[in-house]
Each structure stands twice: as C-alpha cells, then as structure tokens.
PDB file of N, CA and C in Angstrom:
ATOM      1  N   UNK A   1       6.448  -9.187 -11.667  1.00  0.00           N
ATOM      2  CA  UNK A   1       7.384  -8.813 -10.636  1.00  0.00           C
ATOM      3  C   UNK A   1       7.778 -10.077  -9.869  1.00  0.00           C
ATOM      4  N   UNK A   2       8.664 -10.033  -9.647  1.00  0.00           N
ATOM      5  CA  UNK A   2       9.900 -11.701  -8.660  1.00  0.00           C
ATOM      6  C   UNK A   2       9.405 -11.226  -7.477  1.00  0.00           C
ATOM      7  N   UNK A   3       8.616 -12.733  -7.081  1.00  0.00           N
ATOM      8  CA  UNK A   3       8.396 -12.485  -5.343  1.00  0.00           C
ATOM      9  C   UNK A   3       9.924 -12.490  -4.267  1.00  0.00           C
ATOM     10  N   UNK A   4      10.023 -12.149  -3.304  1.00  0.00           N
ATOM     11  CA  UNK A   4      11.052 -12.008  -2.806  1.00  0.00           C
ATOM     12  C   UNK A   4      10.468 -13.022  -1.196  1.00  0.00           C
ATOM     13  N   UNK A   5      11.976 -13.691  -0.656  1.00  0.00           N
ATOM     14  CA  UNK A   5      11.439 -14.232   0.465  1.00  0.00           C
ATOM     15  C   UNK A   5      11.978 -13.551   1.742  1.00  0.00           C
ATOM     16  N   UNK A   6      10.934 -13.005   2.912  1.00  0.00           N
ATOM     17  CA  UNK A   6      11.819 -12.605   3.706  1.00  0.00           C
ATOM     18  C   UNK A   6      11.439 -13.904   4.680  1.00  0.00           C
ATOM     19  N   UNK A   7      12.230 -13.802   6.084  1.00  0.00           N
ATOM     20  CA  UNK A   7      12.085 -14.214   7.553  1.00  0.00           C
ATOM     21  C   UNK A   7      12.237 -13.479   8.660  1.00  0.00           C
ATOM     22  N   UNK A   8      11.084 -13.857   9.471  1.00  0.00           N
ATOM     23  CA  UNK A   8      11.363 -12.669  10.424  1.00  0.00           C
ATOM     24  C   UNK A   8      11.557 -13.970  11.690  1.00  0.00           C
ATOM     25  N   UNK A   9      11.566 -13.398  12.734  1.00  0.00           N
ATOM     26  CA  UNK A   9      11.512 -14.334  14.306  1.00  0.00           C
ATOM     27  C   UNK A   9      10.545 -13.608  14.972  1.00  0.00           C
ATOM     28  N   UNK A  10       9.807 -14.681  15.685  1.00  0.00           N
ATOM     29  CA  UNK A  10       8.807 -14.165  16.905  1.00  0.00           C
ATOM     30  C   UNK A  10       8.991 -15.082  17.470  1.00  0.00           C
ATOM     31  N   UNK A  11       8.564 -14.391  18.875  1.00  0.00           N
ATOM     32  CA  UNK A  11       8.448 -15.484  20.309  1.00  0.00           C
ATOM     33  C   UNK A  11       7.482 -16.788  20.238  1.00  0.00           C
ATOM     34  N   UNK A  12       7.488 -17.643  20.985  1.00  0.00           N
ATOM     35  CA  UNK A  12       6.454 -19.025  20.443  1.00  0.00           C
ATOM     36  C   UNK A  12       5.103 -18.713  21.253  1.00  0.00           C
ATOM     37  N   UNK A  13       4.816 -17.990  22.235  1.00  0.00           N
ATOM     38  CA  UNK A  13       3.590 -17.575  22.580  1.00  0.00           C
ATOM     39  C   UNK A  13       2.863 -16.763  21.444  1.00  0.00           C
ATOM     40  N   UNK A  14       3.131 -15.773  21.220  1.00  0.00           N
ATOM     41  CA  UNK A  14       2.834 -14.965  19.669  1.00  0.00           C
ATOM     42  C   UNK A  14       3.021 -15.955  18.622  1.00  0.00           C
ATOM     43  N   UNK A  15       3.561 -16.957  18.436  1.00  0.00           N
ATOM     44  CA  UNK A  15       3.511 -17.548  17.147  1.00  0.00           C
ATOM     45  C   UNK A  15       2.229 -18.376  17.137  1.00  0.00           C
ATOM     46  N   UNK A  16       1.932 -19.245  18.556  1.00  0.00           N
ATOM     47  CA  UNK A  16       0.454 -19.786  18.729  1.00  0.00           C
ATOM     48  C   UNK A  16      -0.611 -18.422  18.574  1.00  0.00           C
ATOM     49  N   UNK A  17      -0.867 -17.625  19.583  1.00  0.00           N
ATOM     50  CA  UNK A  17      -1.761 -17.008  18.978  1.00  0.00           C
ATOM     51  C   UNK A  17      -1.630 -16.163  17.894  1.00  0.00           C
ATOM     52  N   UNK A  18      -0.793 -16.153  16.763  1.00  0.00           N
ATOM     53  CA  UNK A  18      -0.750 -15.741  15.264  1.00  0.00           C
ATOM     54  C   UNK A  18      -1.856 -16.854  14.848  1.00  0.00           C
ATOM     55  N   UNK A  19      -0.633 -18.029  14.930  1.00  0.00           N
ATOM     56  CA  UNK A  19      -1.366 -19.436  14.224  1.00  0.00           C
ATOM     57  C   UNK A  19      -2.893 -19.639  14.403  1.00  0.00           C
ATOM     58  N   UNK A  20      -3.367 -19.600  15.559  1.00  0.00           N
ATOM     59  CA  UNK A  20      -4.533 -19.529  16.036  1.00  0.00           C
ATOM     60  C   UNK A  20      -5.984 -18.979  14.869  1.00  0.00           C
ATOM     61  N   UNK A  21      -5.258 -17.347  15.014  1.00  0.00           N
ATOM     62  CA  UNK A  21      -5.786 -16.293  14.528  1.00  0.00           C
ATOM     63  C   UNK A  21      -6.196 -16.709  13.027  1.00  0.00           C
ATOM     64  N   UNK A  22      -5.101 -16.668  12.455  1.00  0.00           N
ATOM     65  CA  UNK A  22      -5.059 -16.804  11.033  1.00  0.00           C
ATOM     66  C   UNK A  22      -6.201 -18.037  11.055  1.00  0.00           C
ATOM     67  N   UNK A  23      -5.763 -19.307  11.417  1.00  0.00           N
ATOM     68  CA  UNK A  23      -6.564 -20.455  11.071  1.00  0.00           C
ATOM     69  C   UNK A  23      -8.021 -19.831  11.074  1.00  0.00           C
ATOM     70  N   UNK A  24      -8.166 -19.044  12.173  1.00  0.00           N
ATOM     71  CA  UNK A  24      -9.996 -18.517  12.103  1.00  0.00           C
ATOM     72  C   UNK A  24     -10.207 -17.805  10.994  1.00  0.00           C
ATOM     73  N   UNK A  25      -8.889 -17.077  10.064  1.00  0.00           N
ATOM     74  CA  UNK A  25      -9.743 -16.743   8.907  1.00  0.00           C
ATOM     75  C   UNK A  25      -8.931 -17.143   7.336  1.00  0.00           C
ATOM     76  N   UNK A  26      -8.699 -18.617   7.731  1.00  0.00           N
ATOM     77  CA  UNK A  26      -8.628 -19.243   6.549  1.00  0.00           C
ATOM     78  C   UNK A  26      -7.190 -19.351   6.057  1.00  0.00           C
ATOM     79  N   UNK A  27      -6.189 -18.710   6.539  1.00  0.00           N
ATOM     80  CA  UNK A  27      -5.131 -18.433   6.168  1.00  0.00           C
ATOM     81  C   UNK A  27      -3.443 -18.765   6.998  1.00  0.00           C
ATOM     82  N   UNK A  28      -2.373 -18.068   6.687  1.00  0.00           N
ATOM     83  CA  UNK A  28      -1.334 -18.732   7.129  1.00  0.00           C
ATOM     84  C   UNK A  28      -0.763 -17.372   7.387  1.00  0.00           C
ATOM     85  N   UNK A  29       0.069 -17.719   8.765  1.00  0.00           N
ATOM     86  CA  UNK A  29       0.818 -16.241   9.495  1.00  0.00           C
ATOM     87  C   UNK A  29       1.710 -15.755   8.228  1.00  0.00           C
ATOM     88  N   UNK A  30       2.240 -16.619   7.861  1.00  0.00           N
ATOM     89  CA  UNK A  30       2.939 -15.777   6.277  1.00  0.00           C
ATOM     90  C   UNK A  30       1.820 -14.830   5.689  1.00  0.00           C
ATOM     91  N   UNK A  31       0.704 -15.817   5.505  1.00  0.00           N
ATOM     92  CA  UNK A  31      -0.392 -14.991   4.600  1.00  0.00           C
ATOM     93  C   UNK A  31      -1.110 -13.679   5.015  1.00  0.00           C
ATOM     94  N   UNK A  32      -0.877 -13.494   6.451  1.00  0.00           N
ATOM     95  CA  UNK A  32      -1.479 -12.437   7.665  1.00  0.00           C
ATOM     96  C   UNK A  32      -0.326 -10.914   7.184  1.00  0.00           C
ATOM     97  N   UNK A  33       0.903 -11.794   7.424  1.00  0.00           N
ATOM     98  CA  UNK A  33       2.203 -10.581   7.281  1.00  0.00           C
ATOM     99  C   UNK A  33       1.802 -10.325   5.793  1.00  0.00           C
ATOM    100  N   UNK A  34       2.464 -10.683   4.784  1.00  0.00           N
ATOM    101  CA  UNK A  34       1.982 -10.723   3.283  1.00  0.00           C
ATOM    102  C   UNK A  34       1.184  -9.832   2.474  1.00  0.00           C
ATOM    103  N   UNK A  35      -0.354  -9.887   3.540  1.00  0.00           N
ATOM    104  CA  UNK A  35      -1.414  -9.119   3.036  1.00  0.00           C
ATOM    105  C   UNK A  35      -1.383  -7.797   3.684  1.00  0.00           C
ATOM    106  N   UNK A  36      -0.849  -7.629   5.321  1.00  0.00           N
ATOM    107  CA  UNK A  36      -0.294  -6.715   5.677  1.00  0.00           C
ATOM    108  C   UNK A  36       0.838  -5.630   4.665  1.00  0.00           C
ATOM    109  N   UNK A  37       1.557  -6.575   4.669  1.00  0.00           N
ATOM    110  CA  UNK A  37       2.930  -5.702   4.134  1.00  0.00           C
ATOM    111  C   UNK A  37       2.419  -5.079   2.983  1.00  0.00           C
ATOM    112  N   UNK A  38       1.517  -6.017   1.541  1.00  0.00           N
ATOM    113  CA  UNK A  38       0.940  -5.534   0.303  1.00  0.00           C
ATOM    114  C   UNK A  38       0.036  -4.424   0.753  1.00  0.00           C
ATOM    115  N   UNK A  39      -0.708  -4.075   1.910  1.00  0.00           N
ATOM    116  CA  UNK A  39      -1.323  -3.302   1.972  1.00  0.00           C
ATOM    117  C   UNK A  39      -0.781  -2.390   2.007  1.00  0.00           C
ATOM    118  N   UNK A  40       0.541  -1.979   2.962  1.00  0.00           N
ATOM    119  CA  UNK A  40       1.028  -0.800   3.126  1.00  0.00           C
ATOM    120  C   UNK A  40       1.908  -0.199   1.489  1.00  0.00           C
ATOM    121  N   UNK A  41       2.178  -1.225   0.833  1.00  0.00           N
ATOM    122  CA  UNK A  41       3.222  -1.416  -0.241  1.00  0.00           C
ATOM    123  C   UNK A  41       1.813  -0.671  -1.206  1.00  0.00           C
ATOM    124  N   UNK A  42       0.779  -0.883  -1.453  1.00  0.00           N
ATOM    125  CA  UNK A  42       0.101  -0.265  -2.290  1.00  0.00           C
ATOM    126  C   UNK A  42      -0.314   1.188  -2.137  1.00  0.00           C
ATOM    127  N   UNK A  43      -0.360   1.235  -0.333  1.00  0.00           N
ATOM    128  CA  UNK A  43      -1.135   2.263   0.086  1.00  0.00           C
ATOM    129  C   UNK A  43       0.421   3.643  -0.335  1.00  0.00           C
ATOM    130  N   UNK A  44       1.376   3.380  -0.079  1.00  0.00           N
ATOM    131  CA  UNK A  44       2.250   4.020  -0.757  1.00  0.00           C
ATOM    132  C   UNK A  44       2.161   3.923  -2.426  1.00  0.00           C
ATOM    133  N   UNK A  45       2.540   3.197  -3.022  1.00  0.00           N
ATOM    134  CA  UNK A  45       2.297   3.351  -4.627  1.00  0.00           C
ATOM    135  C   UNK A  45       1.164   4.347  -4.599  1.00  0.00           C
ATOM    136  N   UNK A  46       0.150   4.327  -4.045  1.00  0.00           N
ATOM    137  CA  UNK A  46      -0.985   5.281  -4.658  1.00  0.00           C
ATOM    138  C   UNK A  46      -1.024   6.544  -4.149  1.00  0.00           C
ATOM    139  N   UNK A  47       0.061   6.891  -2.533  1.00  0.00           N
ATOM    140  CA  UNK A  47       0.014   8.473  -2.225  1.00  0.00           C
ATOM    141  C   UNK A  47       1.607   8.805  -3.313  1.00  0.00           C
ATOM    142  N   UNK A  48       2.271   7.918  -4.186  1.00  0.00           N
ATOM    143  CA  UNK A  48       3.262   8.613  -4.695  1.00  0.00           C
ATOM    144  C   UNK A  48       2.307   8.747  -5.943  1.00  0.00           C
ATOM    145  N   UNK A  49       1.932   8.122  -6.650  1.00  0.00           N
ATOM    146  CA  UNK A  49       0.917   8.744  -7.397  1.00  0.00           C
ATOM    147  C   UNK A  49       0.429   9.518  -7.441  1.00  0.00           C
ATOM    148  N   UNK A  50      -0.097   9.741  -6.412  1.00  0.00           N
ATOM    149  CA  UNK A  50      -1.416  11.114  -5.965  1.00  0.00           C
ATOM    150  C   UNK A  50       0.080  12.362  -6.095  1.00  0.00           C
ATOM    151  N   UNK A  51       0.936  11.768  -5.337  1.00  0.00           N
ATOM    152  CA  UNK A  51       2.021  13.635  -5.424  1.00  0.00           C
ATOM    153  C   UNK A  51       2.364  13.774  -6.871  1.00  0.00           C
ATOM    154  N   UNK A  52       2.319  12.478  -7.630  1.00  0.00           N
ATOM    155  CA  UNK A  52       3.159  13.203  -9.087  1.00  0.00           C
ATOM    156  C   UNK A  52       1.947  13.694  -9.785  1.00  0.00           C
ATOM    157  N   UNK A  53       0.654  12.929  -9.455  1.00  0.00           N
ATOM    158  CA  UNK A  53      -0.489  14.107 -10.121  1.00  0.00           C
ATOM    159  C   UNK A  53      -0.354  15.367  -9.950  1.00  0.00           C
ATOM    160  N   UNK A  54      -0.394  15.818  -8.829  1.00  0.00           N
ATOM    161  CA  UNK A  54      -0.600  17.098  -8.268  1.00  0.00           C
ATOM    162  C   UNK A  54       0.969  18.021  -8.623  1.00  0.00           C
ATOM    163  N   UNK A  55       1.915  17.417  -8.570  1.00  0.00           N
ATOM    164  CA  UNK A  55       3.365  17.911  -9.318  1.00  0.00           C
ATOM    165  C   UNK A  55       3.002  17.967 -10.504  1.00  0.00           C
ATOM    166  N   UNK A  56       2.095  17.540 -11.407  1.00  0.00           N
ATOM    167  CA  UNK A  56       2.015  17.184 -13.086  1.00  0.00           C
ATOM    168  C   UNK A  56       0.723  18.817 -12.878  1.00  0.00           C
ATOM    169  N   UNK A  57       0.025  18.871 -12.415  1.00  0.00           N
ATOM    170  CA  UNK A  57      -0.796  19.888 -12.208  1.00  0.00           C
ATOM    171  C   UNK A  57      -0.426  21.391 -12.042  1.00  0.00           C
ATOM    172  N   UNK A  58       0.690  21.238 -11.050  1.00  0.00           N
ATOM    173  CA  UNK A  58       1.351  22.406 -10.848  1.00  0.00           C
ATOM    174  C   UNK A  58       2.783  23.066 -12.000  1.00  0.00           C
ATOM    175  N   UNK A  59       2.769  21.924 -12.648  1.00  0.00           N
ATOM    176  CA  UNK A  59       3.675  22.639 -13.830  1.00  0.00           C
ATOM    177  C   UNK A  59       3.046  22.701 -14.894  1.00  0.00           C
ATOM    178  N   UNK A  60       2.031  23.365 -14.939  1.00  0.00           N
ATOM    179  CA  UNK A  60       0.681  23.497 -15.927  1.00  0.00           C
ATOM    180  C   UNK A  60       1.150  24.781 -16.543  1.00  0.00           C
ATOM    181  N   UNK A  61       1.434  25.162 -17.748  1.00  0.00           N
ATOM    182  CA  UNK A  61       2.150  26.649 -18.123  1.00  0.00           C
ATOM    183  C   UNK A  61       1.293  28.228 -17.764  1.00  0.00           C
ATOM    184  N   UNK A  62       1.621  28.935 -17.677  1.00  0.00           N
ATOM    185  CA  UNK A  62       1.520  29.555 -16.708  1.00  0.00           C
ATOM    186  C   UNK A  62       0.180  30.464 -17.690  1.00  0.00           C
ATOM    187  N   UNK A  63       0.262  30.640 -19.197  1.00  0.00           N
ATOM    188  CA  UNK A  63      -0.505  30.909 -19.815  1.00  0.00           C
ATOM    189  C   UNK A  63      -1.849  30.483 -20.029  1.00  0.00           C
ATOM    190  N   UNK A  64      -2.267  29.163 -18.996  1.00  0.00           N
ATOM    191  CA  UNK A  64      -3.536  28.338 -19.049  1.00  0.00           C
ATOM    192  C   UNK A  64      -4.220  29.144 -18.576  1.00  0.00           C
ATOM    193  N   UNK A  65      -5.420  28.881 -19.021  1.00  0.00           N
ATOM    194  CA  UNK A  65      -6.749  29.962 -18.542  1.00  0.00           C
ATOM    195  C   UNK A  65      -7.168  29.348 -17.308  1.00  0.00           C
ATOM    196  N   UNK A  66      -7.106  29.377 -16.222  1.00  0.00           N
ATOM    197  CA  UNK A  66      -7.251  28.335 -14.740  1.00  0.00           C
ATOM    198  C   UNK A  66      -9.188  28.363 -15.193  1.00  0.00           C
ATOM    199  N   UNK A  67      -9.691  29.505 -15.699  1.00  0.00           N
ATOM    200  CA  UNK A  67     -11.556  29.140 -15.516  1.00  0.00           C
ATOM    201  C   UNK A  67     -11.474  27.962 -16.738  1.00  0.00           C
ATOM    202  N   UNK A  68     -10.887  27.818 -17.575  1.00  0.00           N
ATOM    203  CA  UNK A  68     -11.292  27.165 -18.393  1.00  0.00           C
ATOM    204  C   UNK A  68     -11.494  25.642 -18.230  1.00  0.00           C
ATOM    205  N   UNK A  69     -10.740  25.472 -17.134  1.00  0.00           N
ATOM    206  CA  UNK A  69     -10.628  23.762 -16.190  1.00  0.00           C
ATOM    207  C   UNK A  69     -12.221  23.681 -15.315  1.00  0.00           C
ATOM    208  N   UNK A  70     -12.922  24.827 -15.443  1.00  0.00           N
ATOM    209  CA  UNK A  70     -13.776  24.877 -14.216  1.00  0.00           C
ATOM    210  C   UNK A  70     -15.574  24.514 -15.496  1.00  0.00           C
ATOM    211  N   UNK A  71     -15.849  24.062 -14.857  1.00  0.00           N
ATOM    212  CA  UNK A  71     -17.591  23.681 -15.282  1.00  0.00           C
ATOM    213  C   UNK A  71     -18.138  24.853 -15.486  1.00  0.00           C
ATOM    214  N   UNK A  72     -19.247  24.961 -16.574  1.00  0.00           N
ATOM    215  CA  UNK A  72     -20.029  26.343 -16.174  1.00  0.00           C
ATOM    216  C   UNK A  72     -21.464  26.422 -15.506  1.00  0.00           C
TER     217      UNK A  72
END
C-alpha cells in the first residue's frame, strides 16, 4: 500500500510539549500522530470485519440445522 503525506498545523506551545513528549518515548510528533491515526485505521478494518462475519452468518440458508453448529 502507497504511504500518503498529510500536514496538519498546531500552535508552537503544543508543538514544544508534543516534541518534548515524543522525545521521552523515542520517537517523532509525526511518529505520535502516525501510530495514532494506524491505530484507529486498524481498529476500524477489524469492527468492518467483525460486521461482514456476522452478515456472512446471518445469510446461513435457512435449512441449516442451528444444533448442529453447537458442541455436545
């Protein structure tokens, strides 16, 4: 997948304590937003997942034995 570049603007008080921050854990305010944004970007990929399971479940034909999915 092609990385894409965005830019955003922040105030220069918030940009020191970004800069600050990050430096304490190794990293770069790009790298802070970045891992942010991928987080939310996955945490979606996996609840659209989770709905097309459960859509793939519910068009199960109607003739299925529902005990037969179940343990004995």
């Amino acid at each position: 997948m092609a990385s894409r570049r965005i830019m955003i603007t922040i105030d220069g008080q918030a940009h020191d304590v970004l800069k600050r921050y990050a430096a304490r854990r190794n990293t770069t305010i790009g790298g802070l937003v970045r891992d942010y944004l991928m987080g939310i970007a996955n945490a979606e990929q996996r609840a659209l997942e989770a709905r097309e399971r459960i859509r793939a479940m519910n068009r199960k034909p109607e003739n299925e034995d529902p005990a037969a999915d179940r343990p004995d």
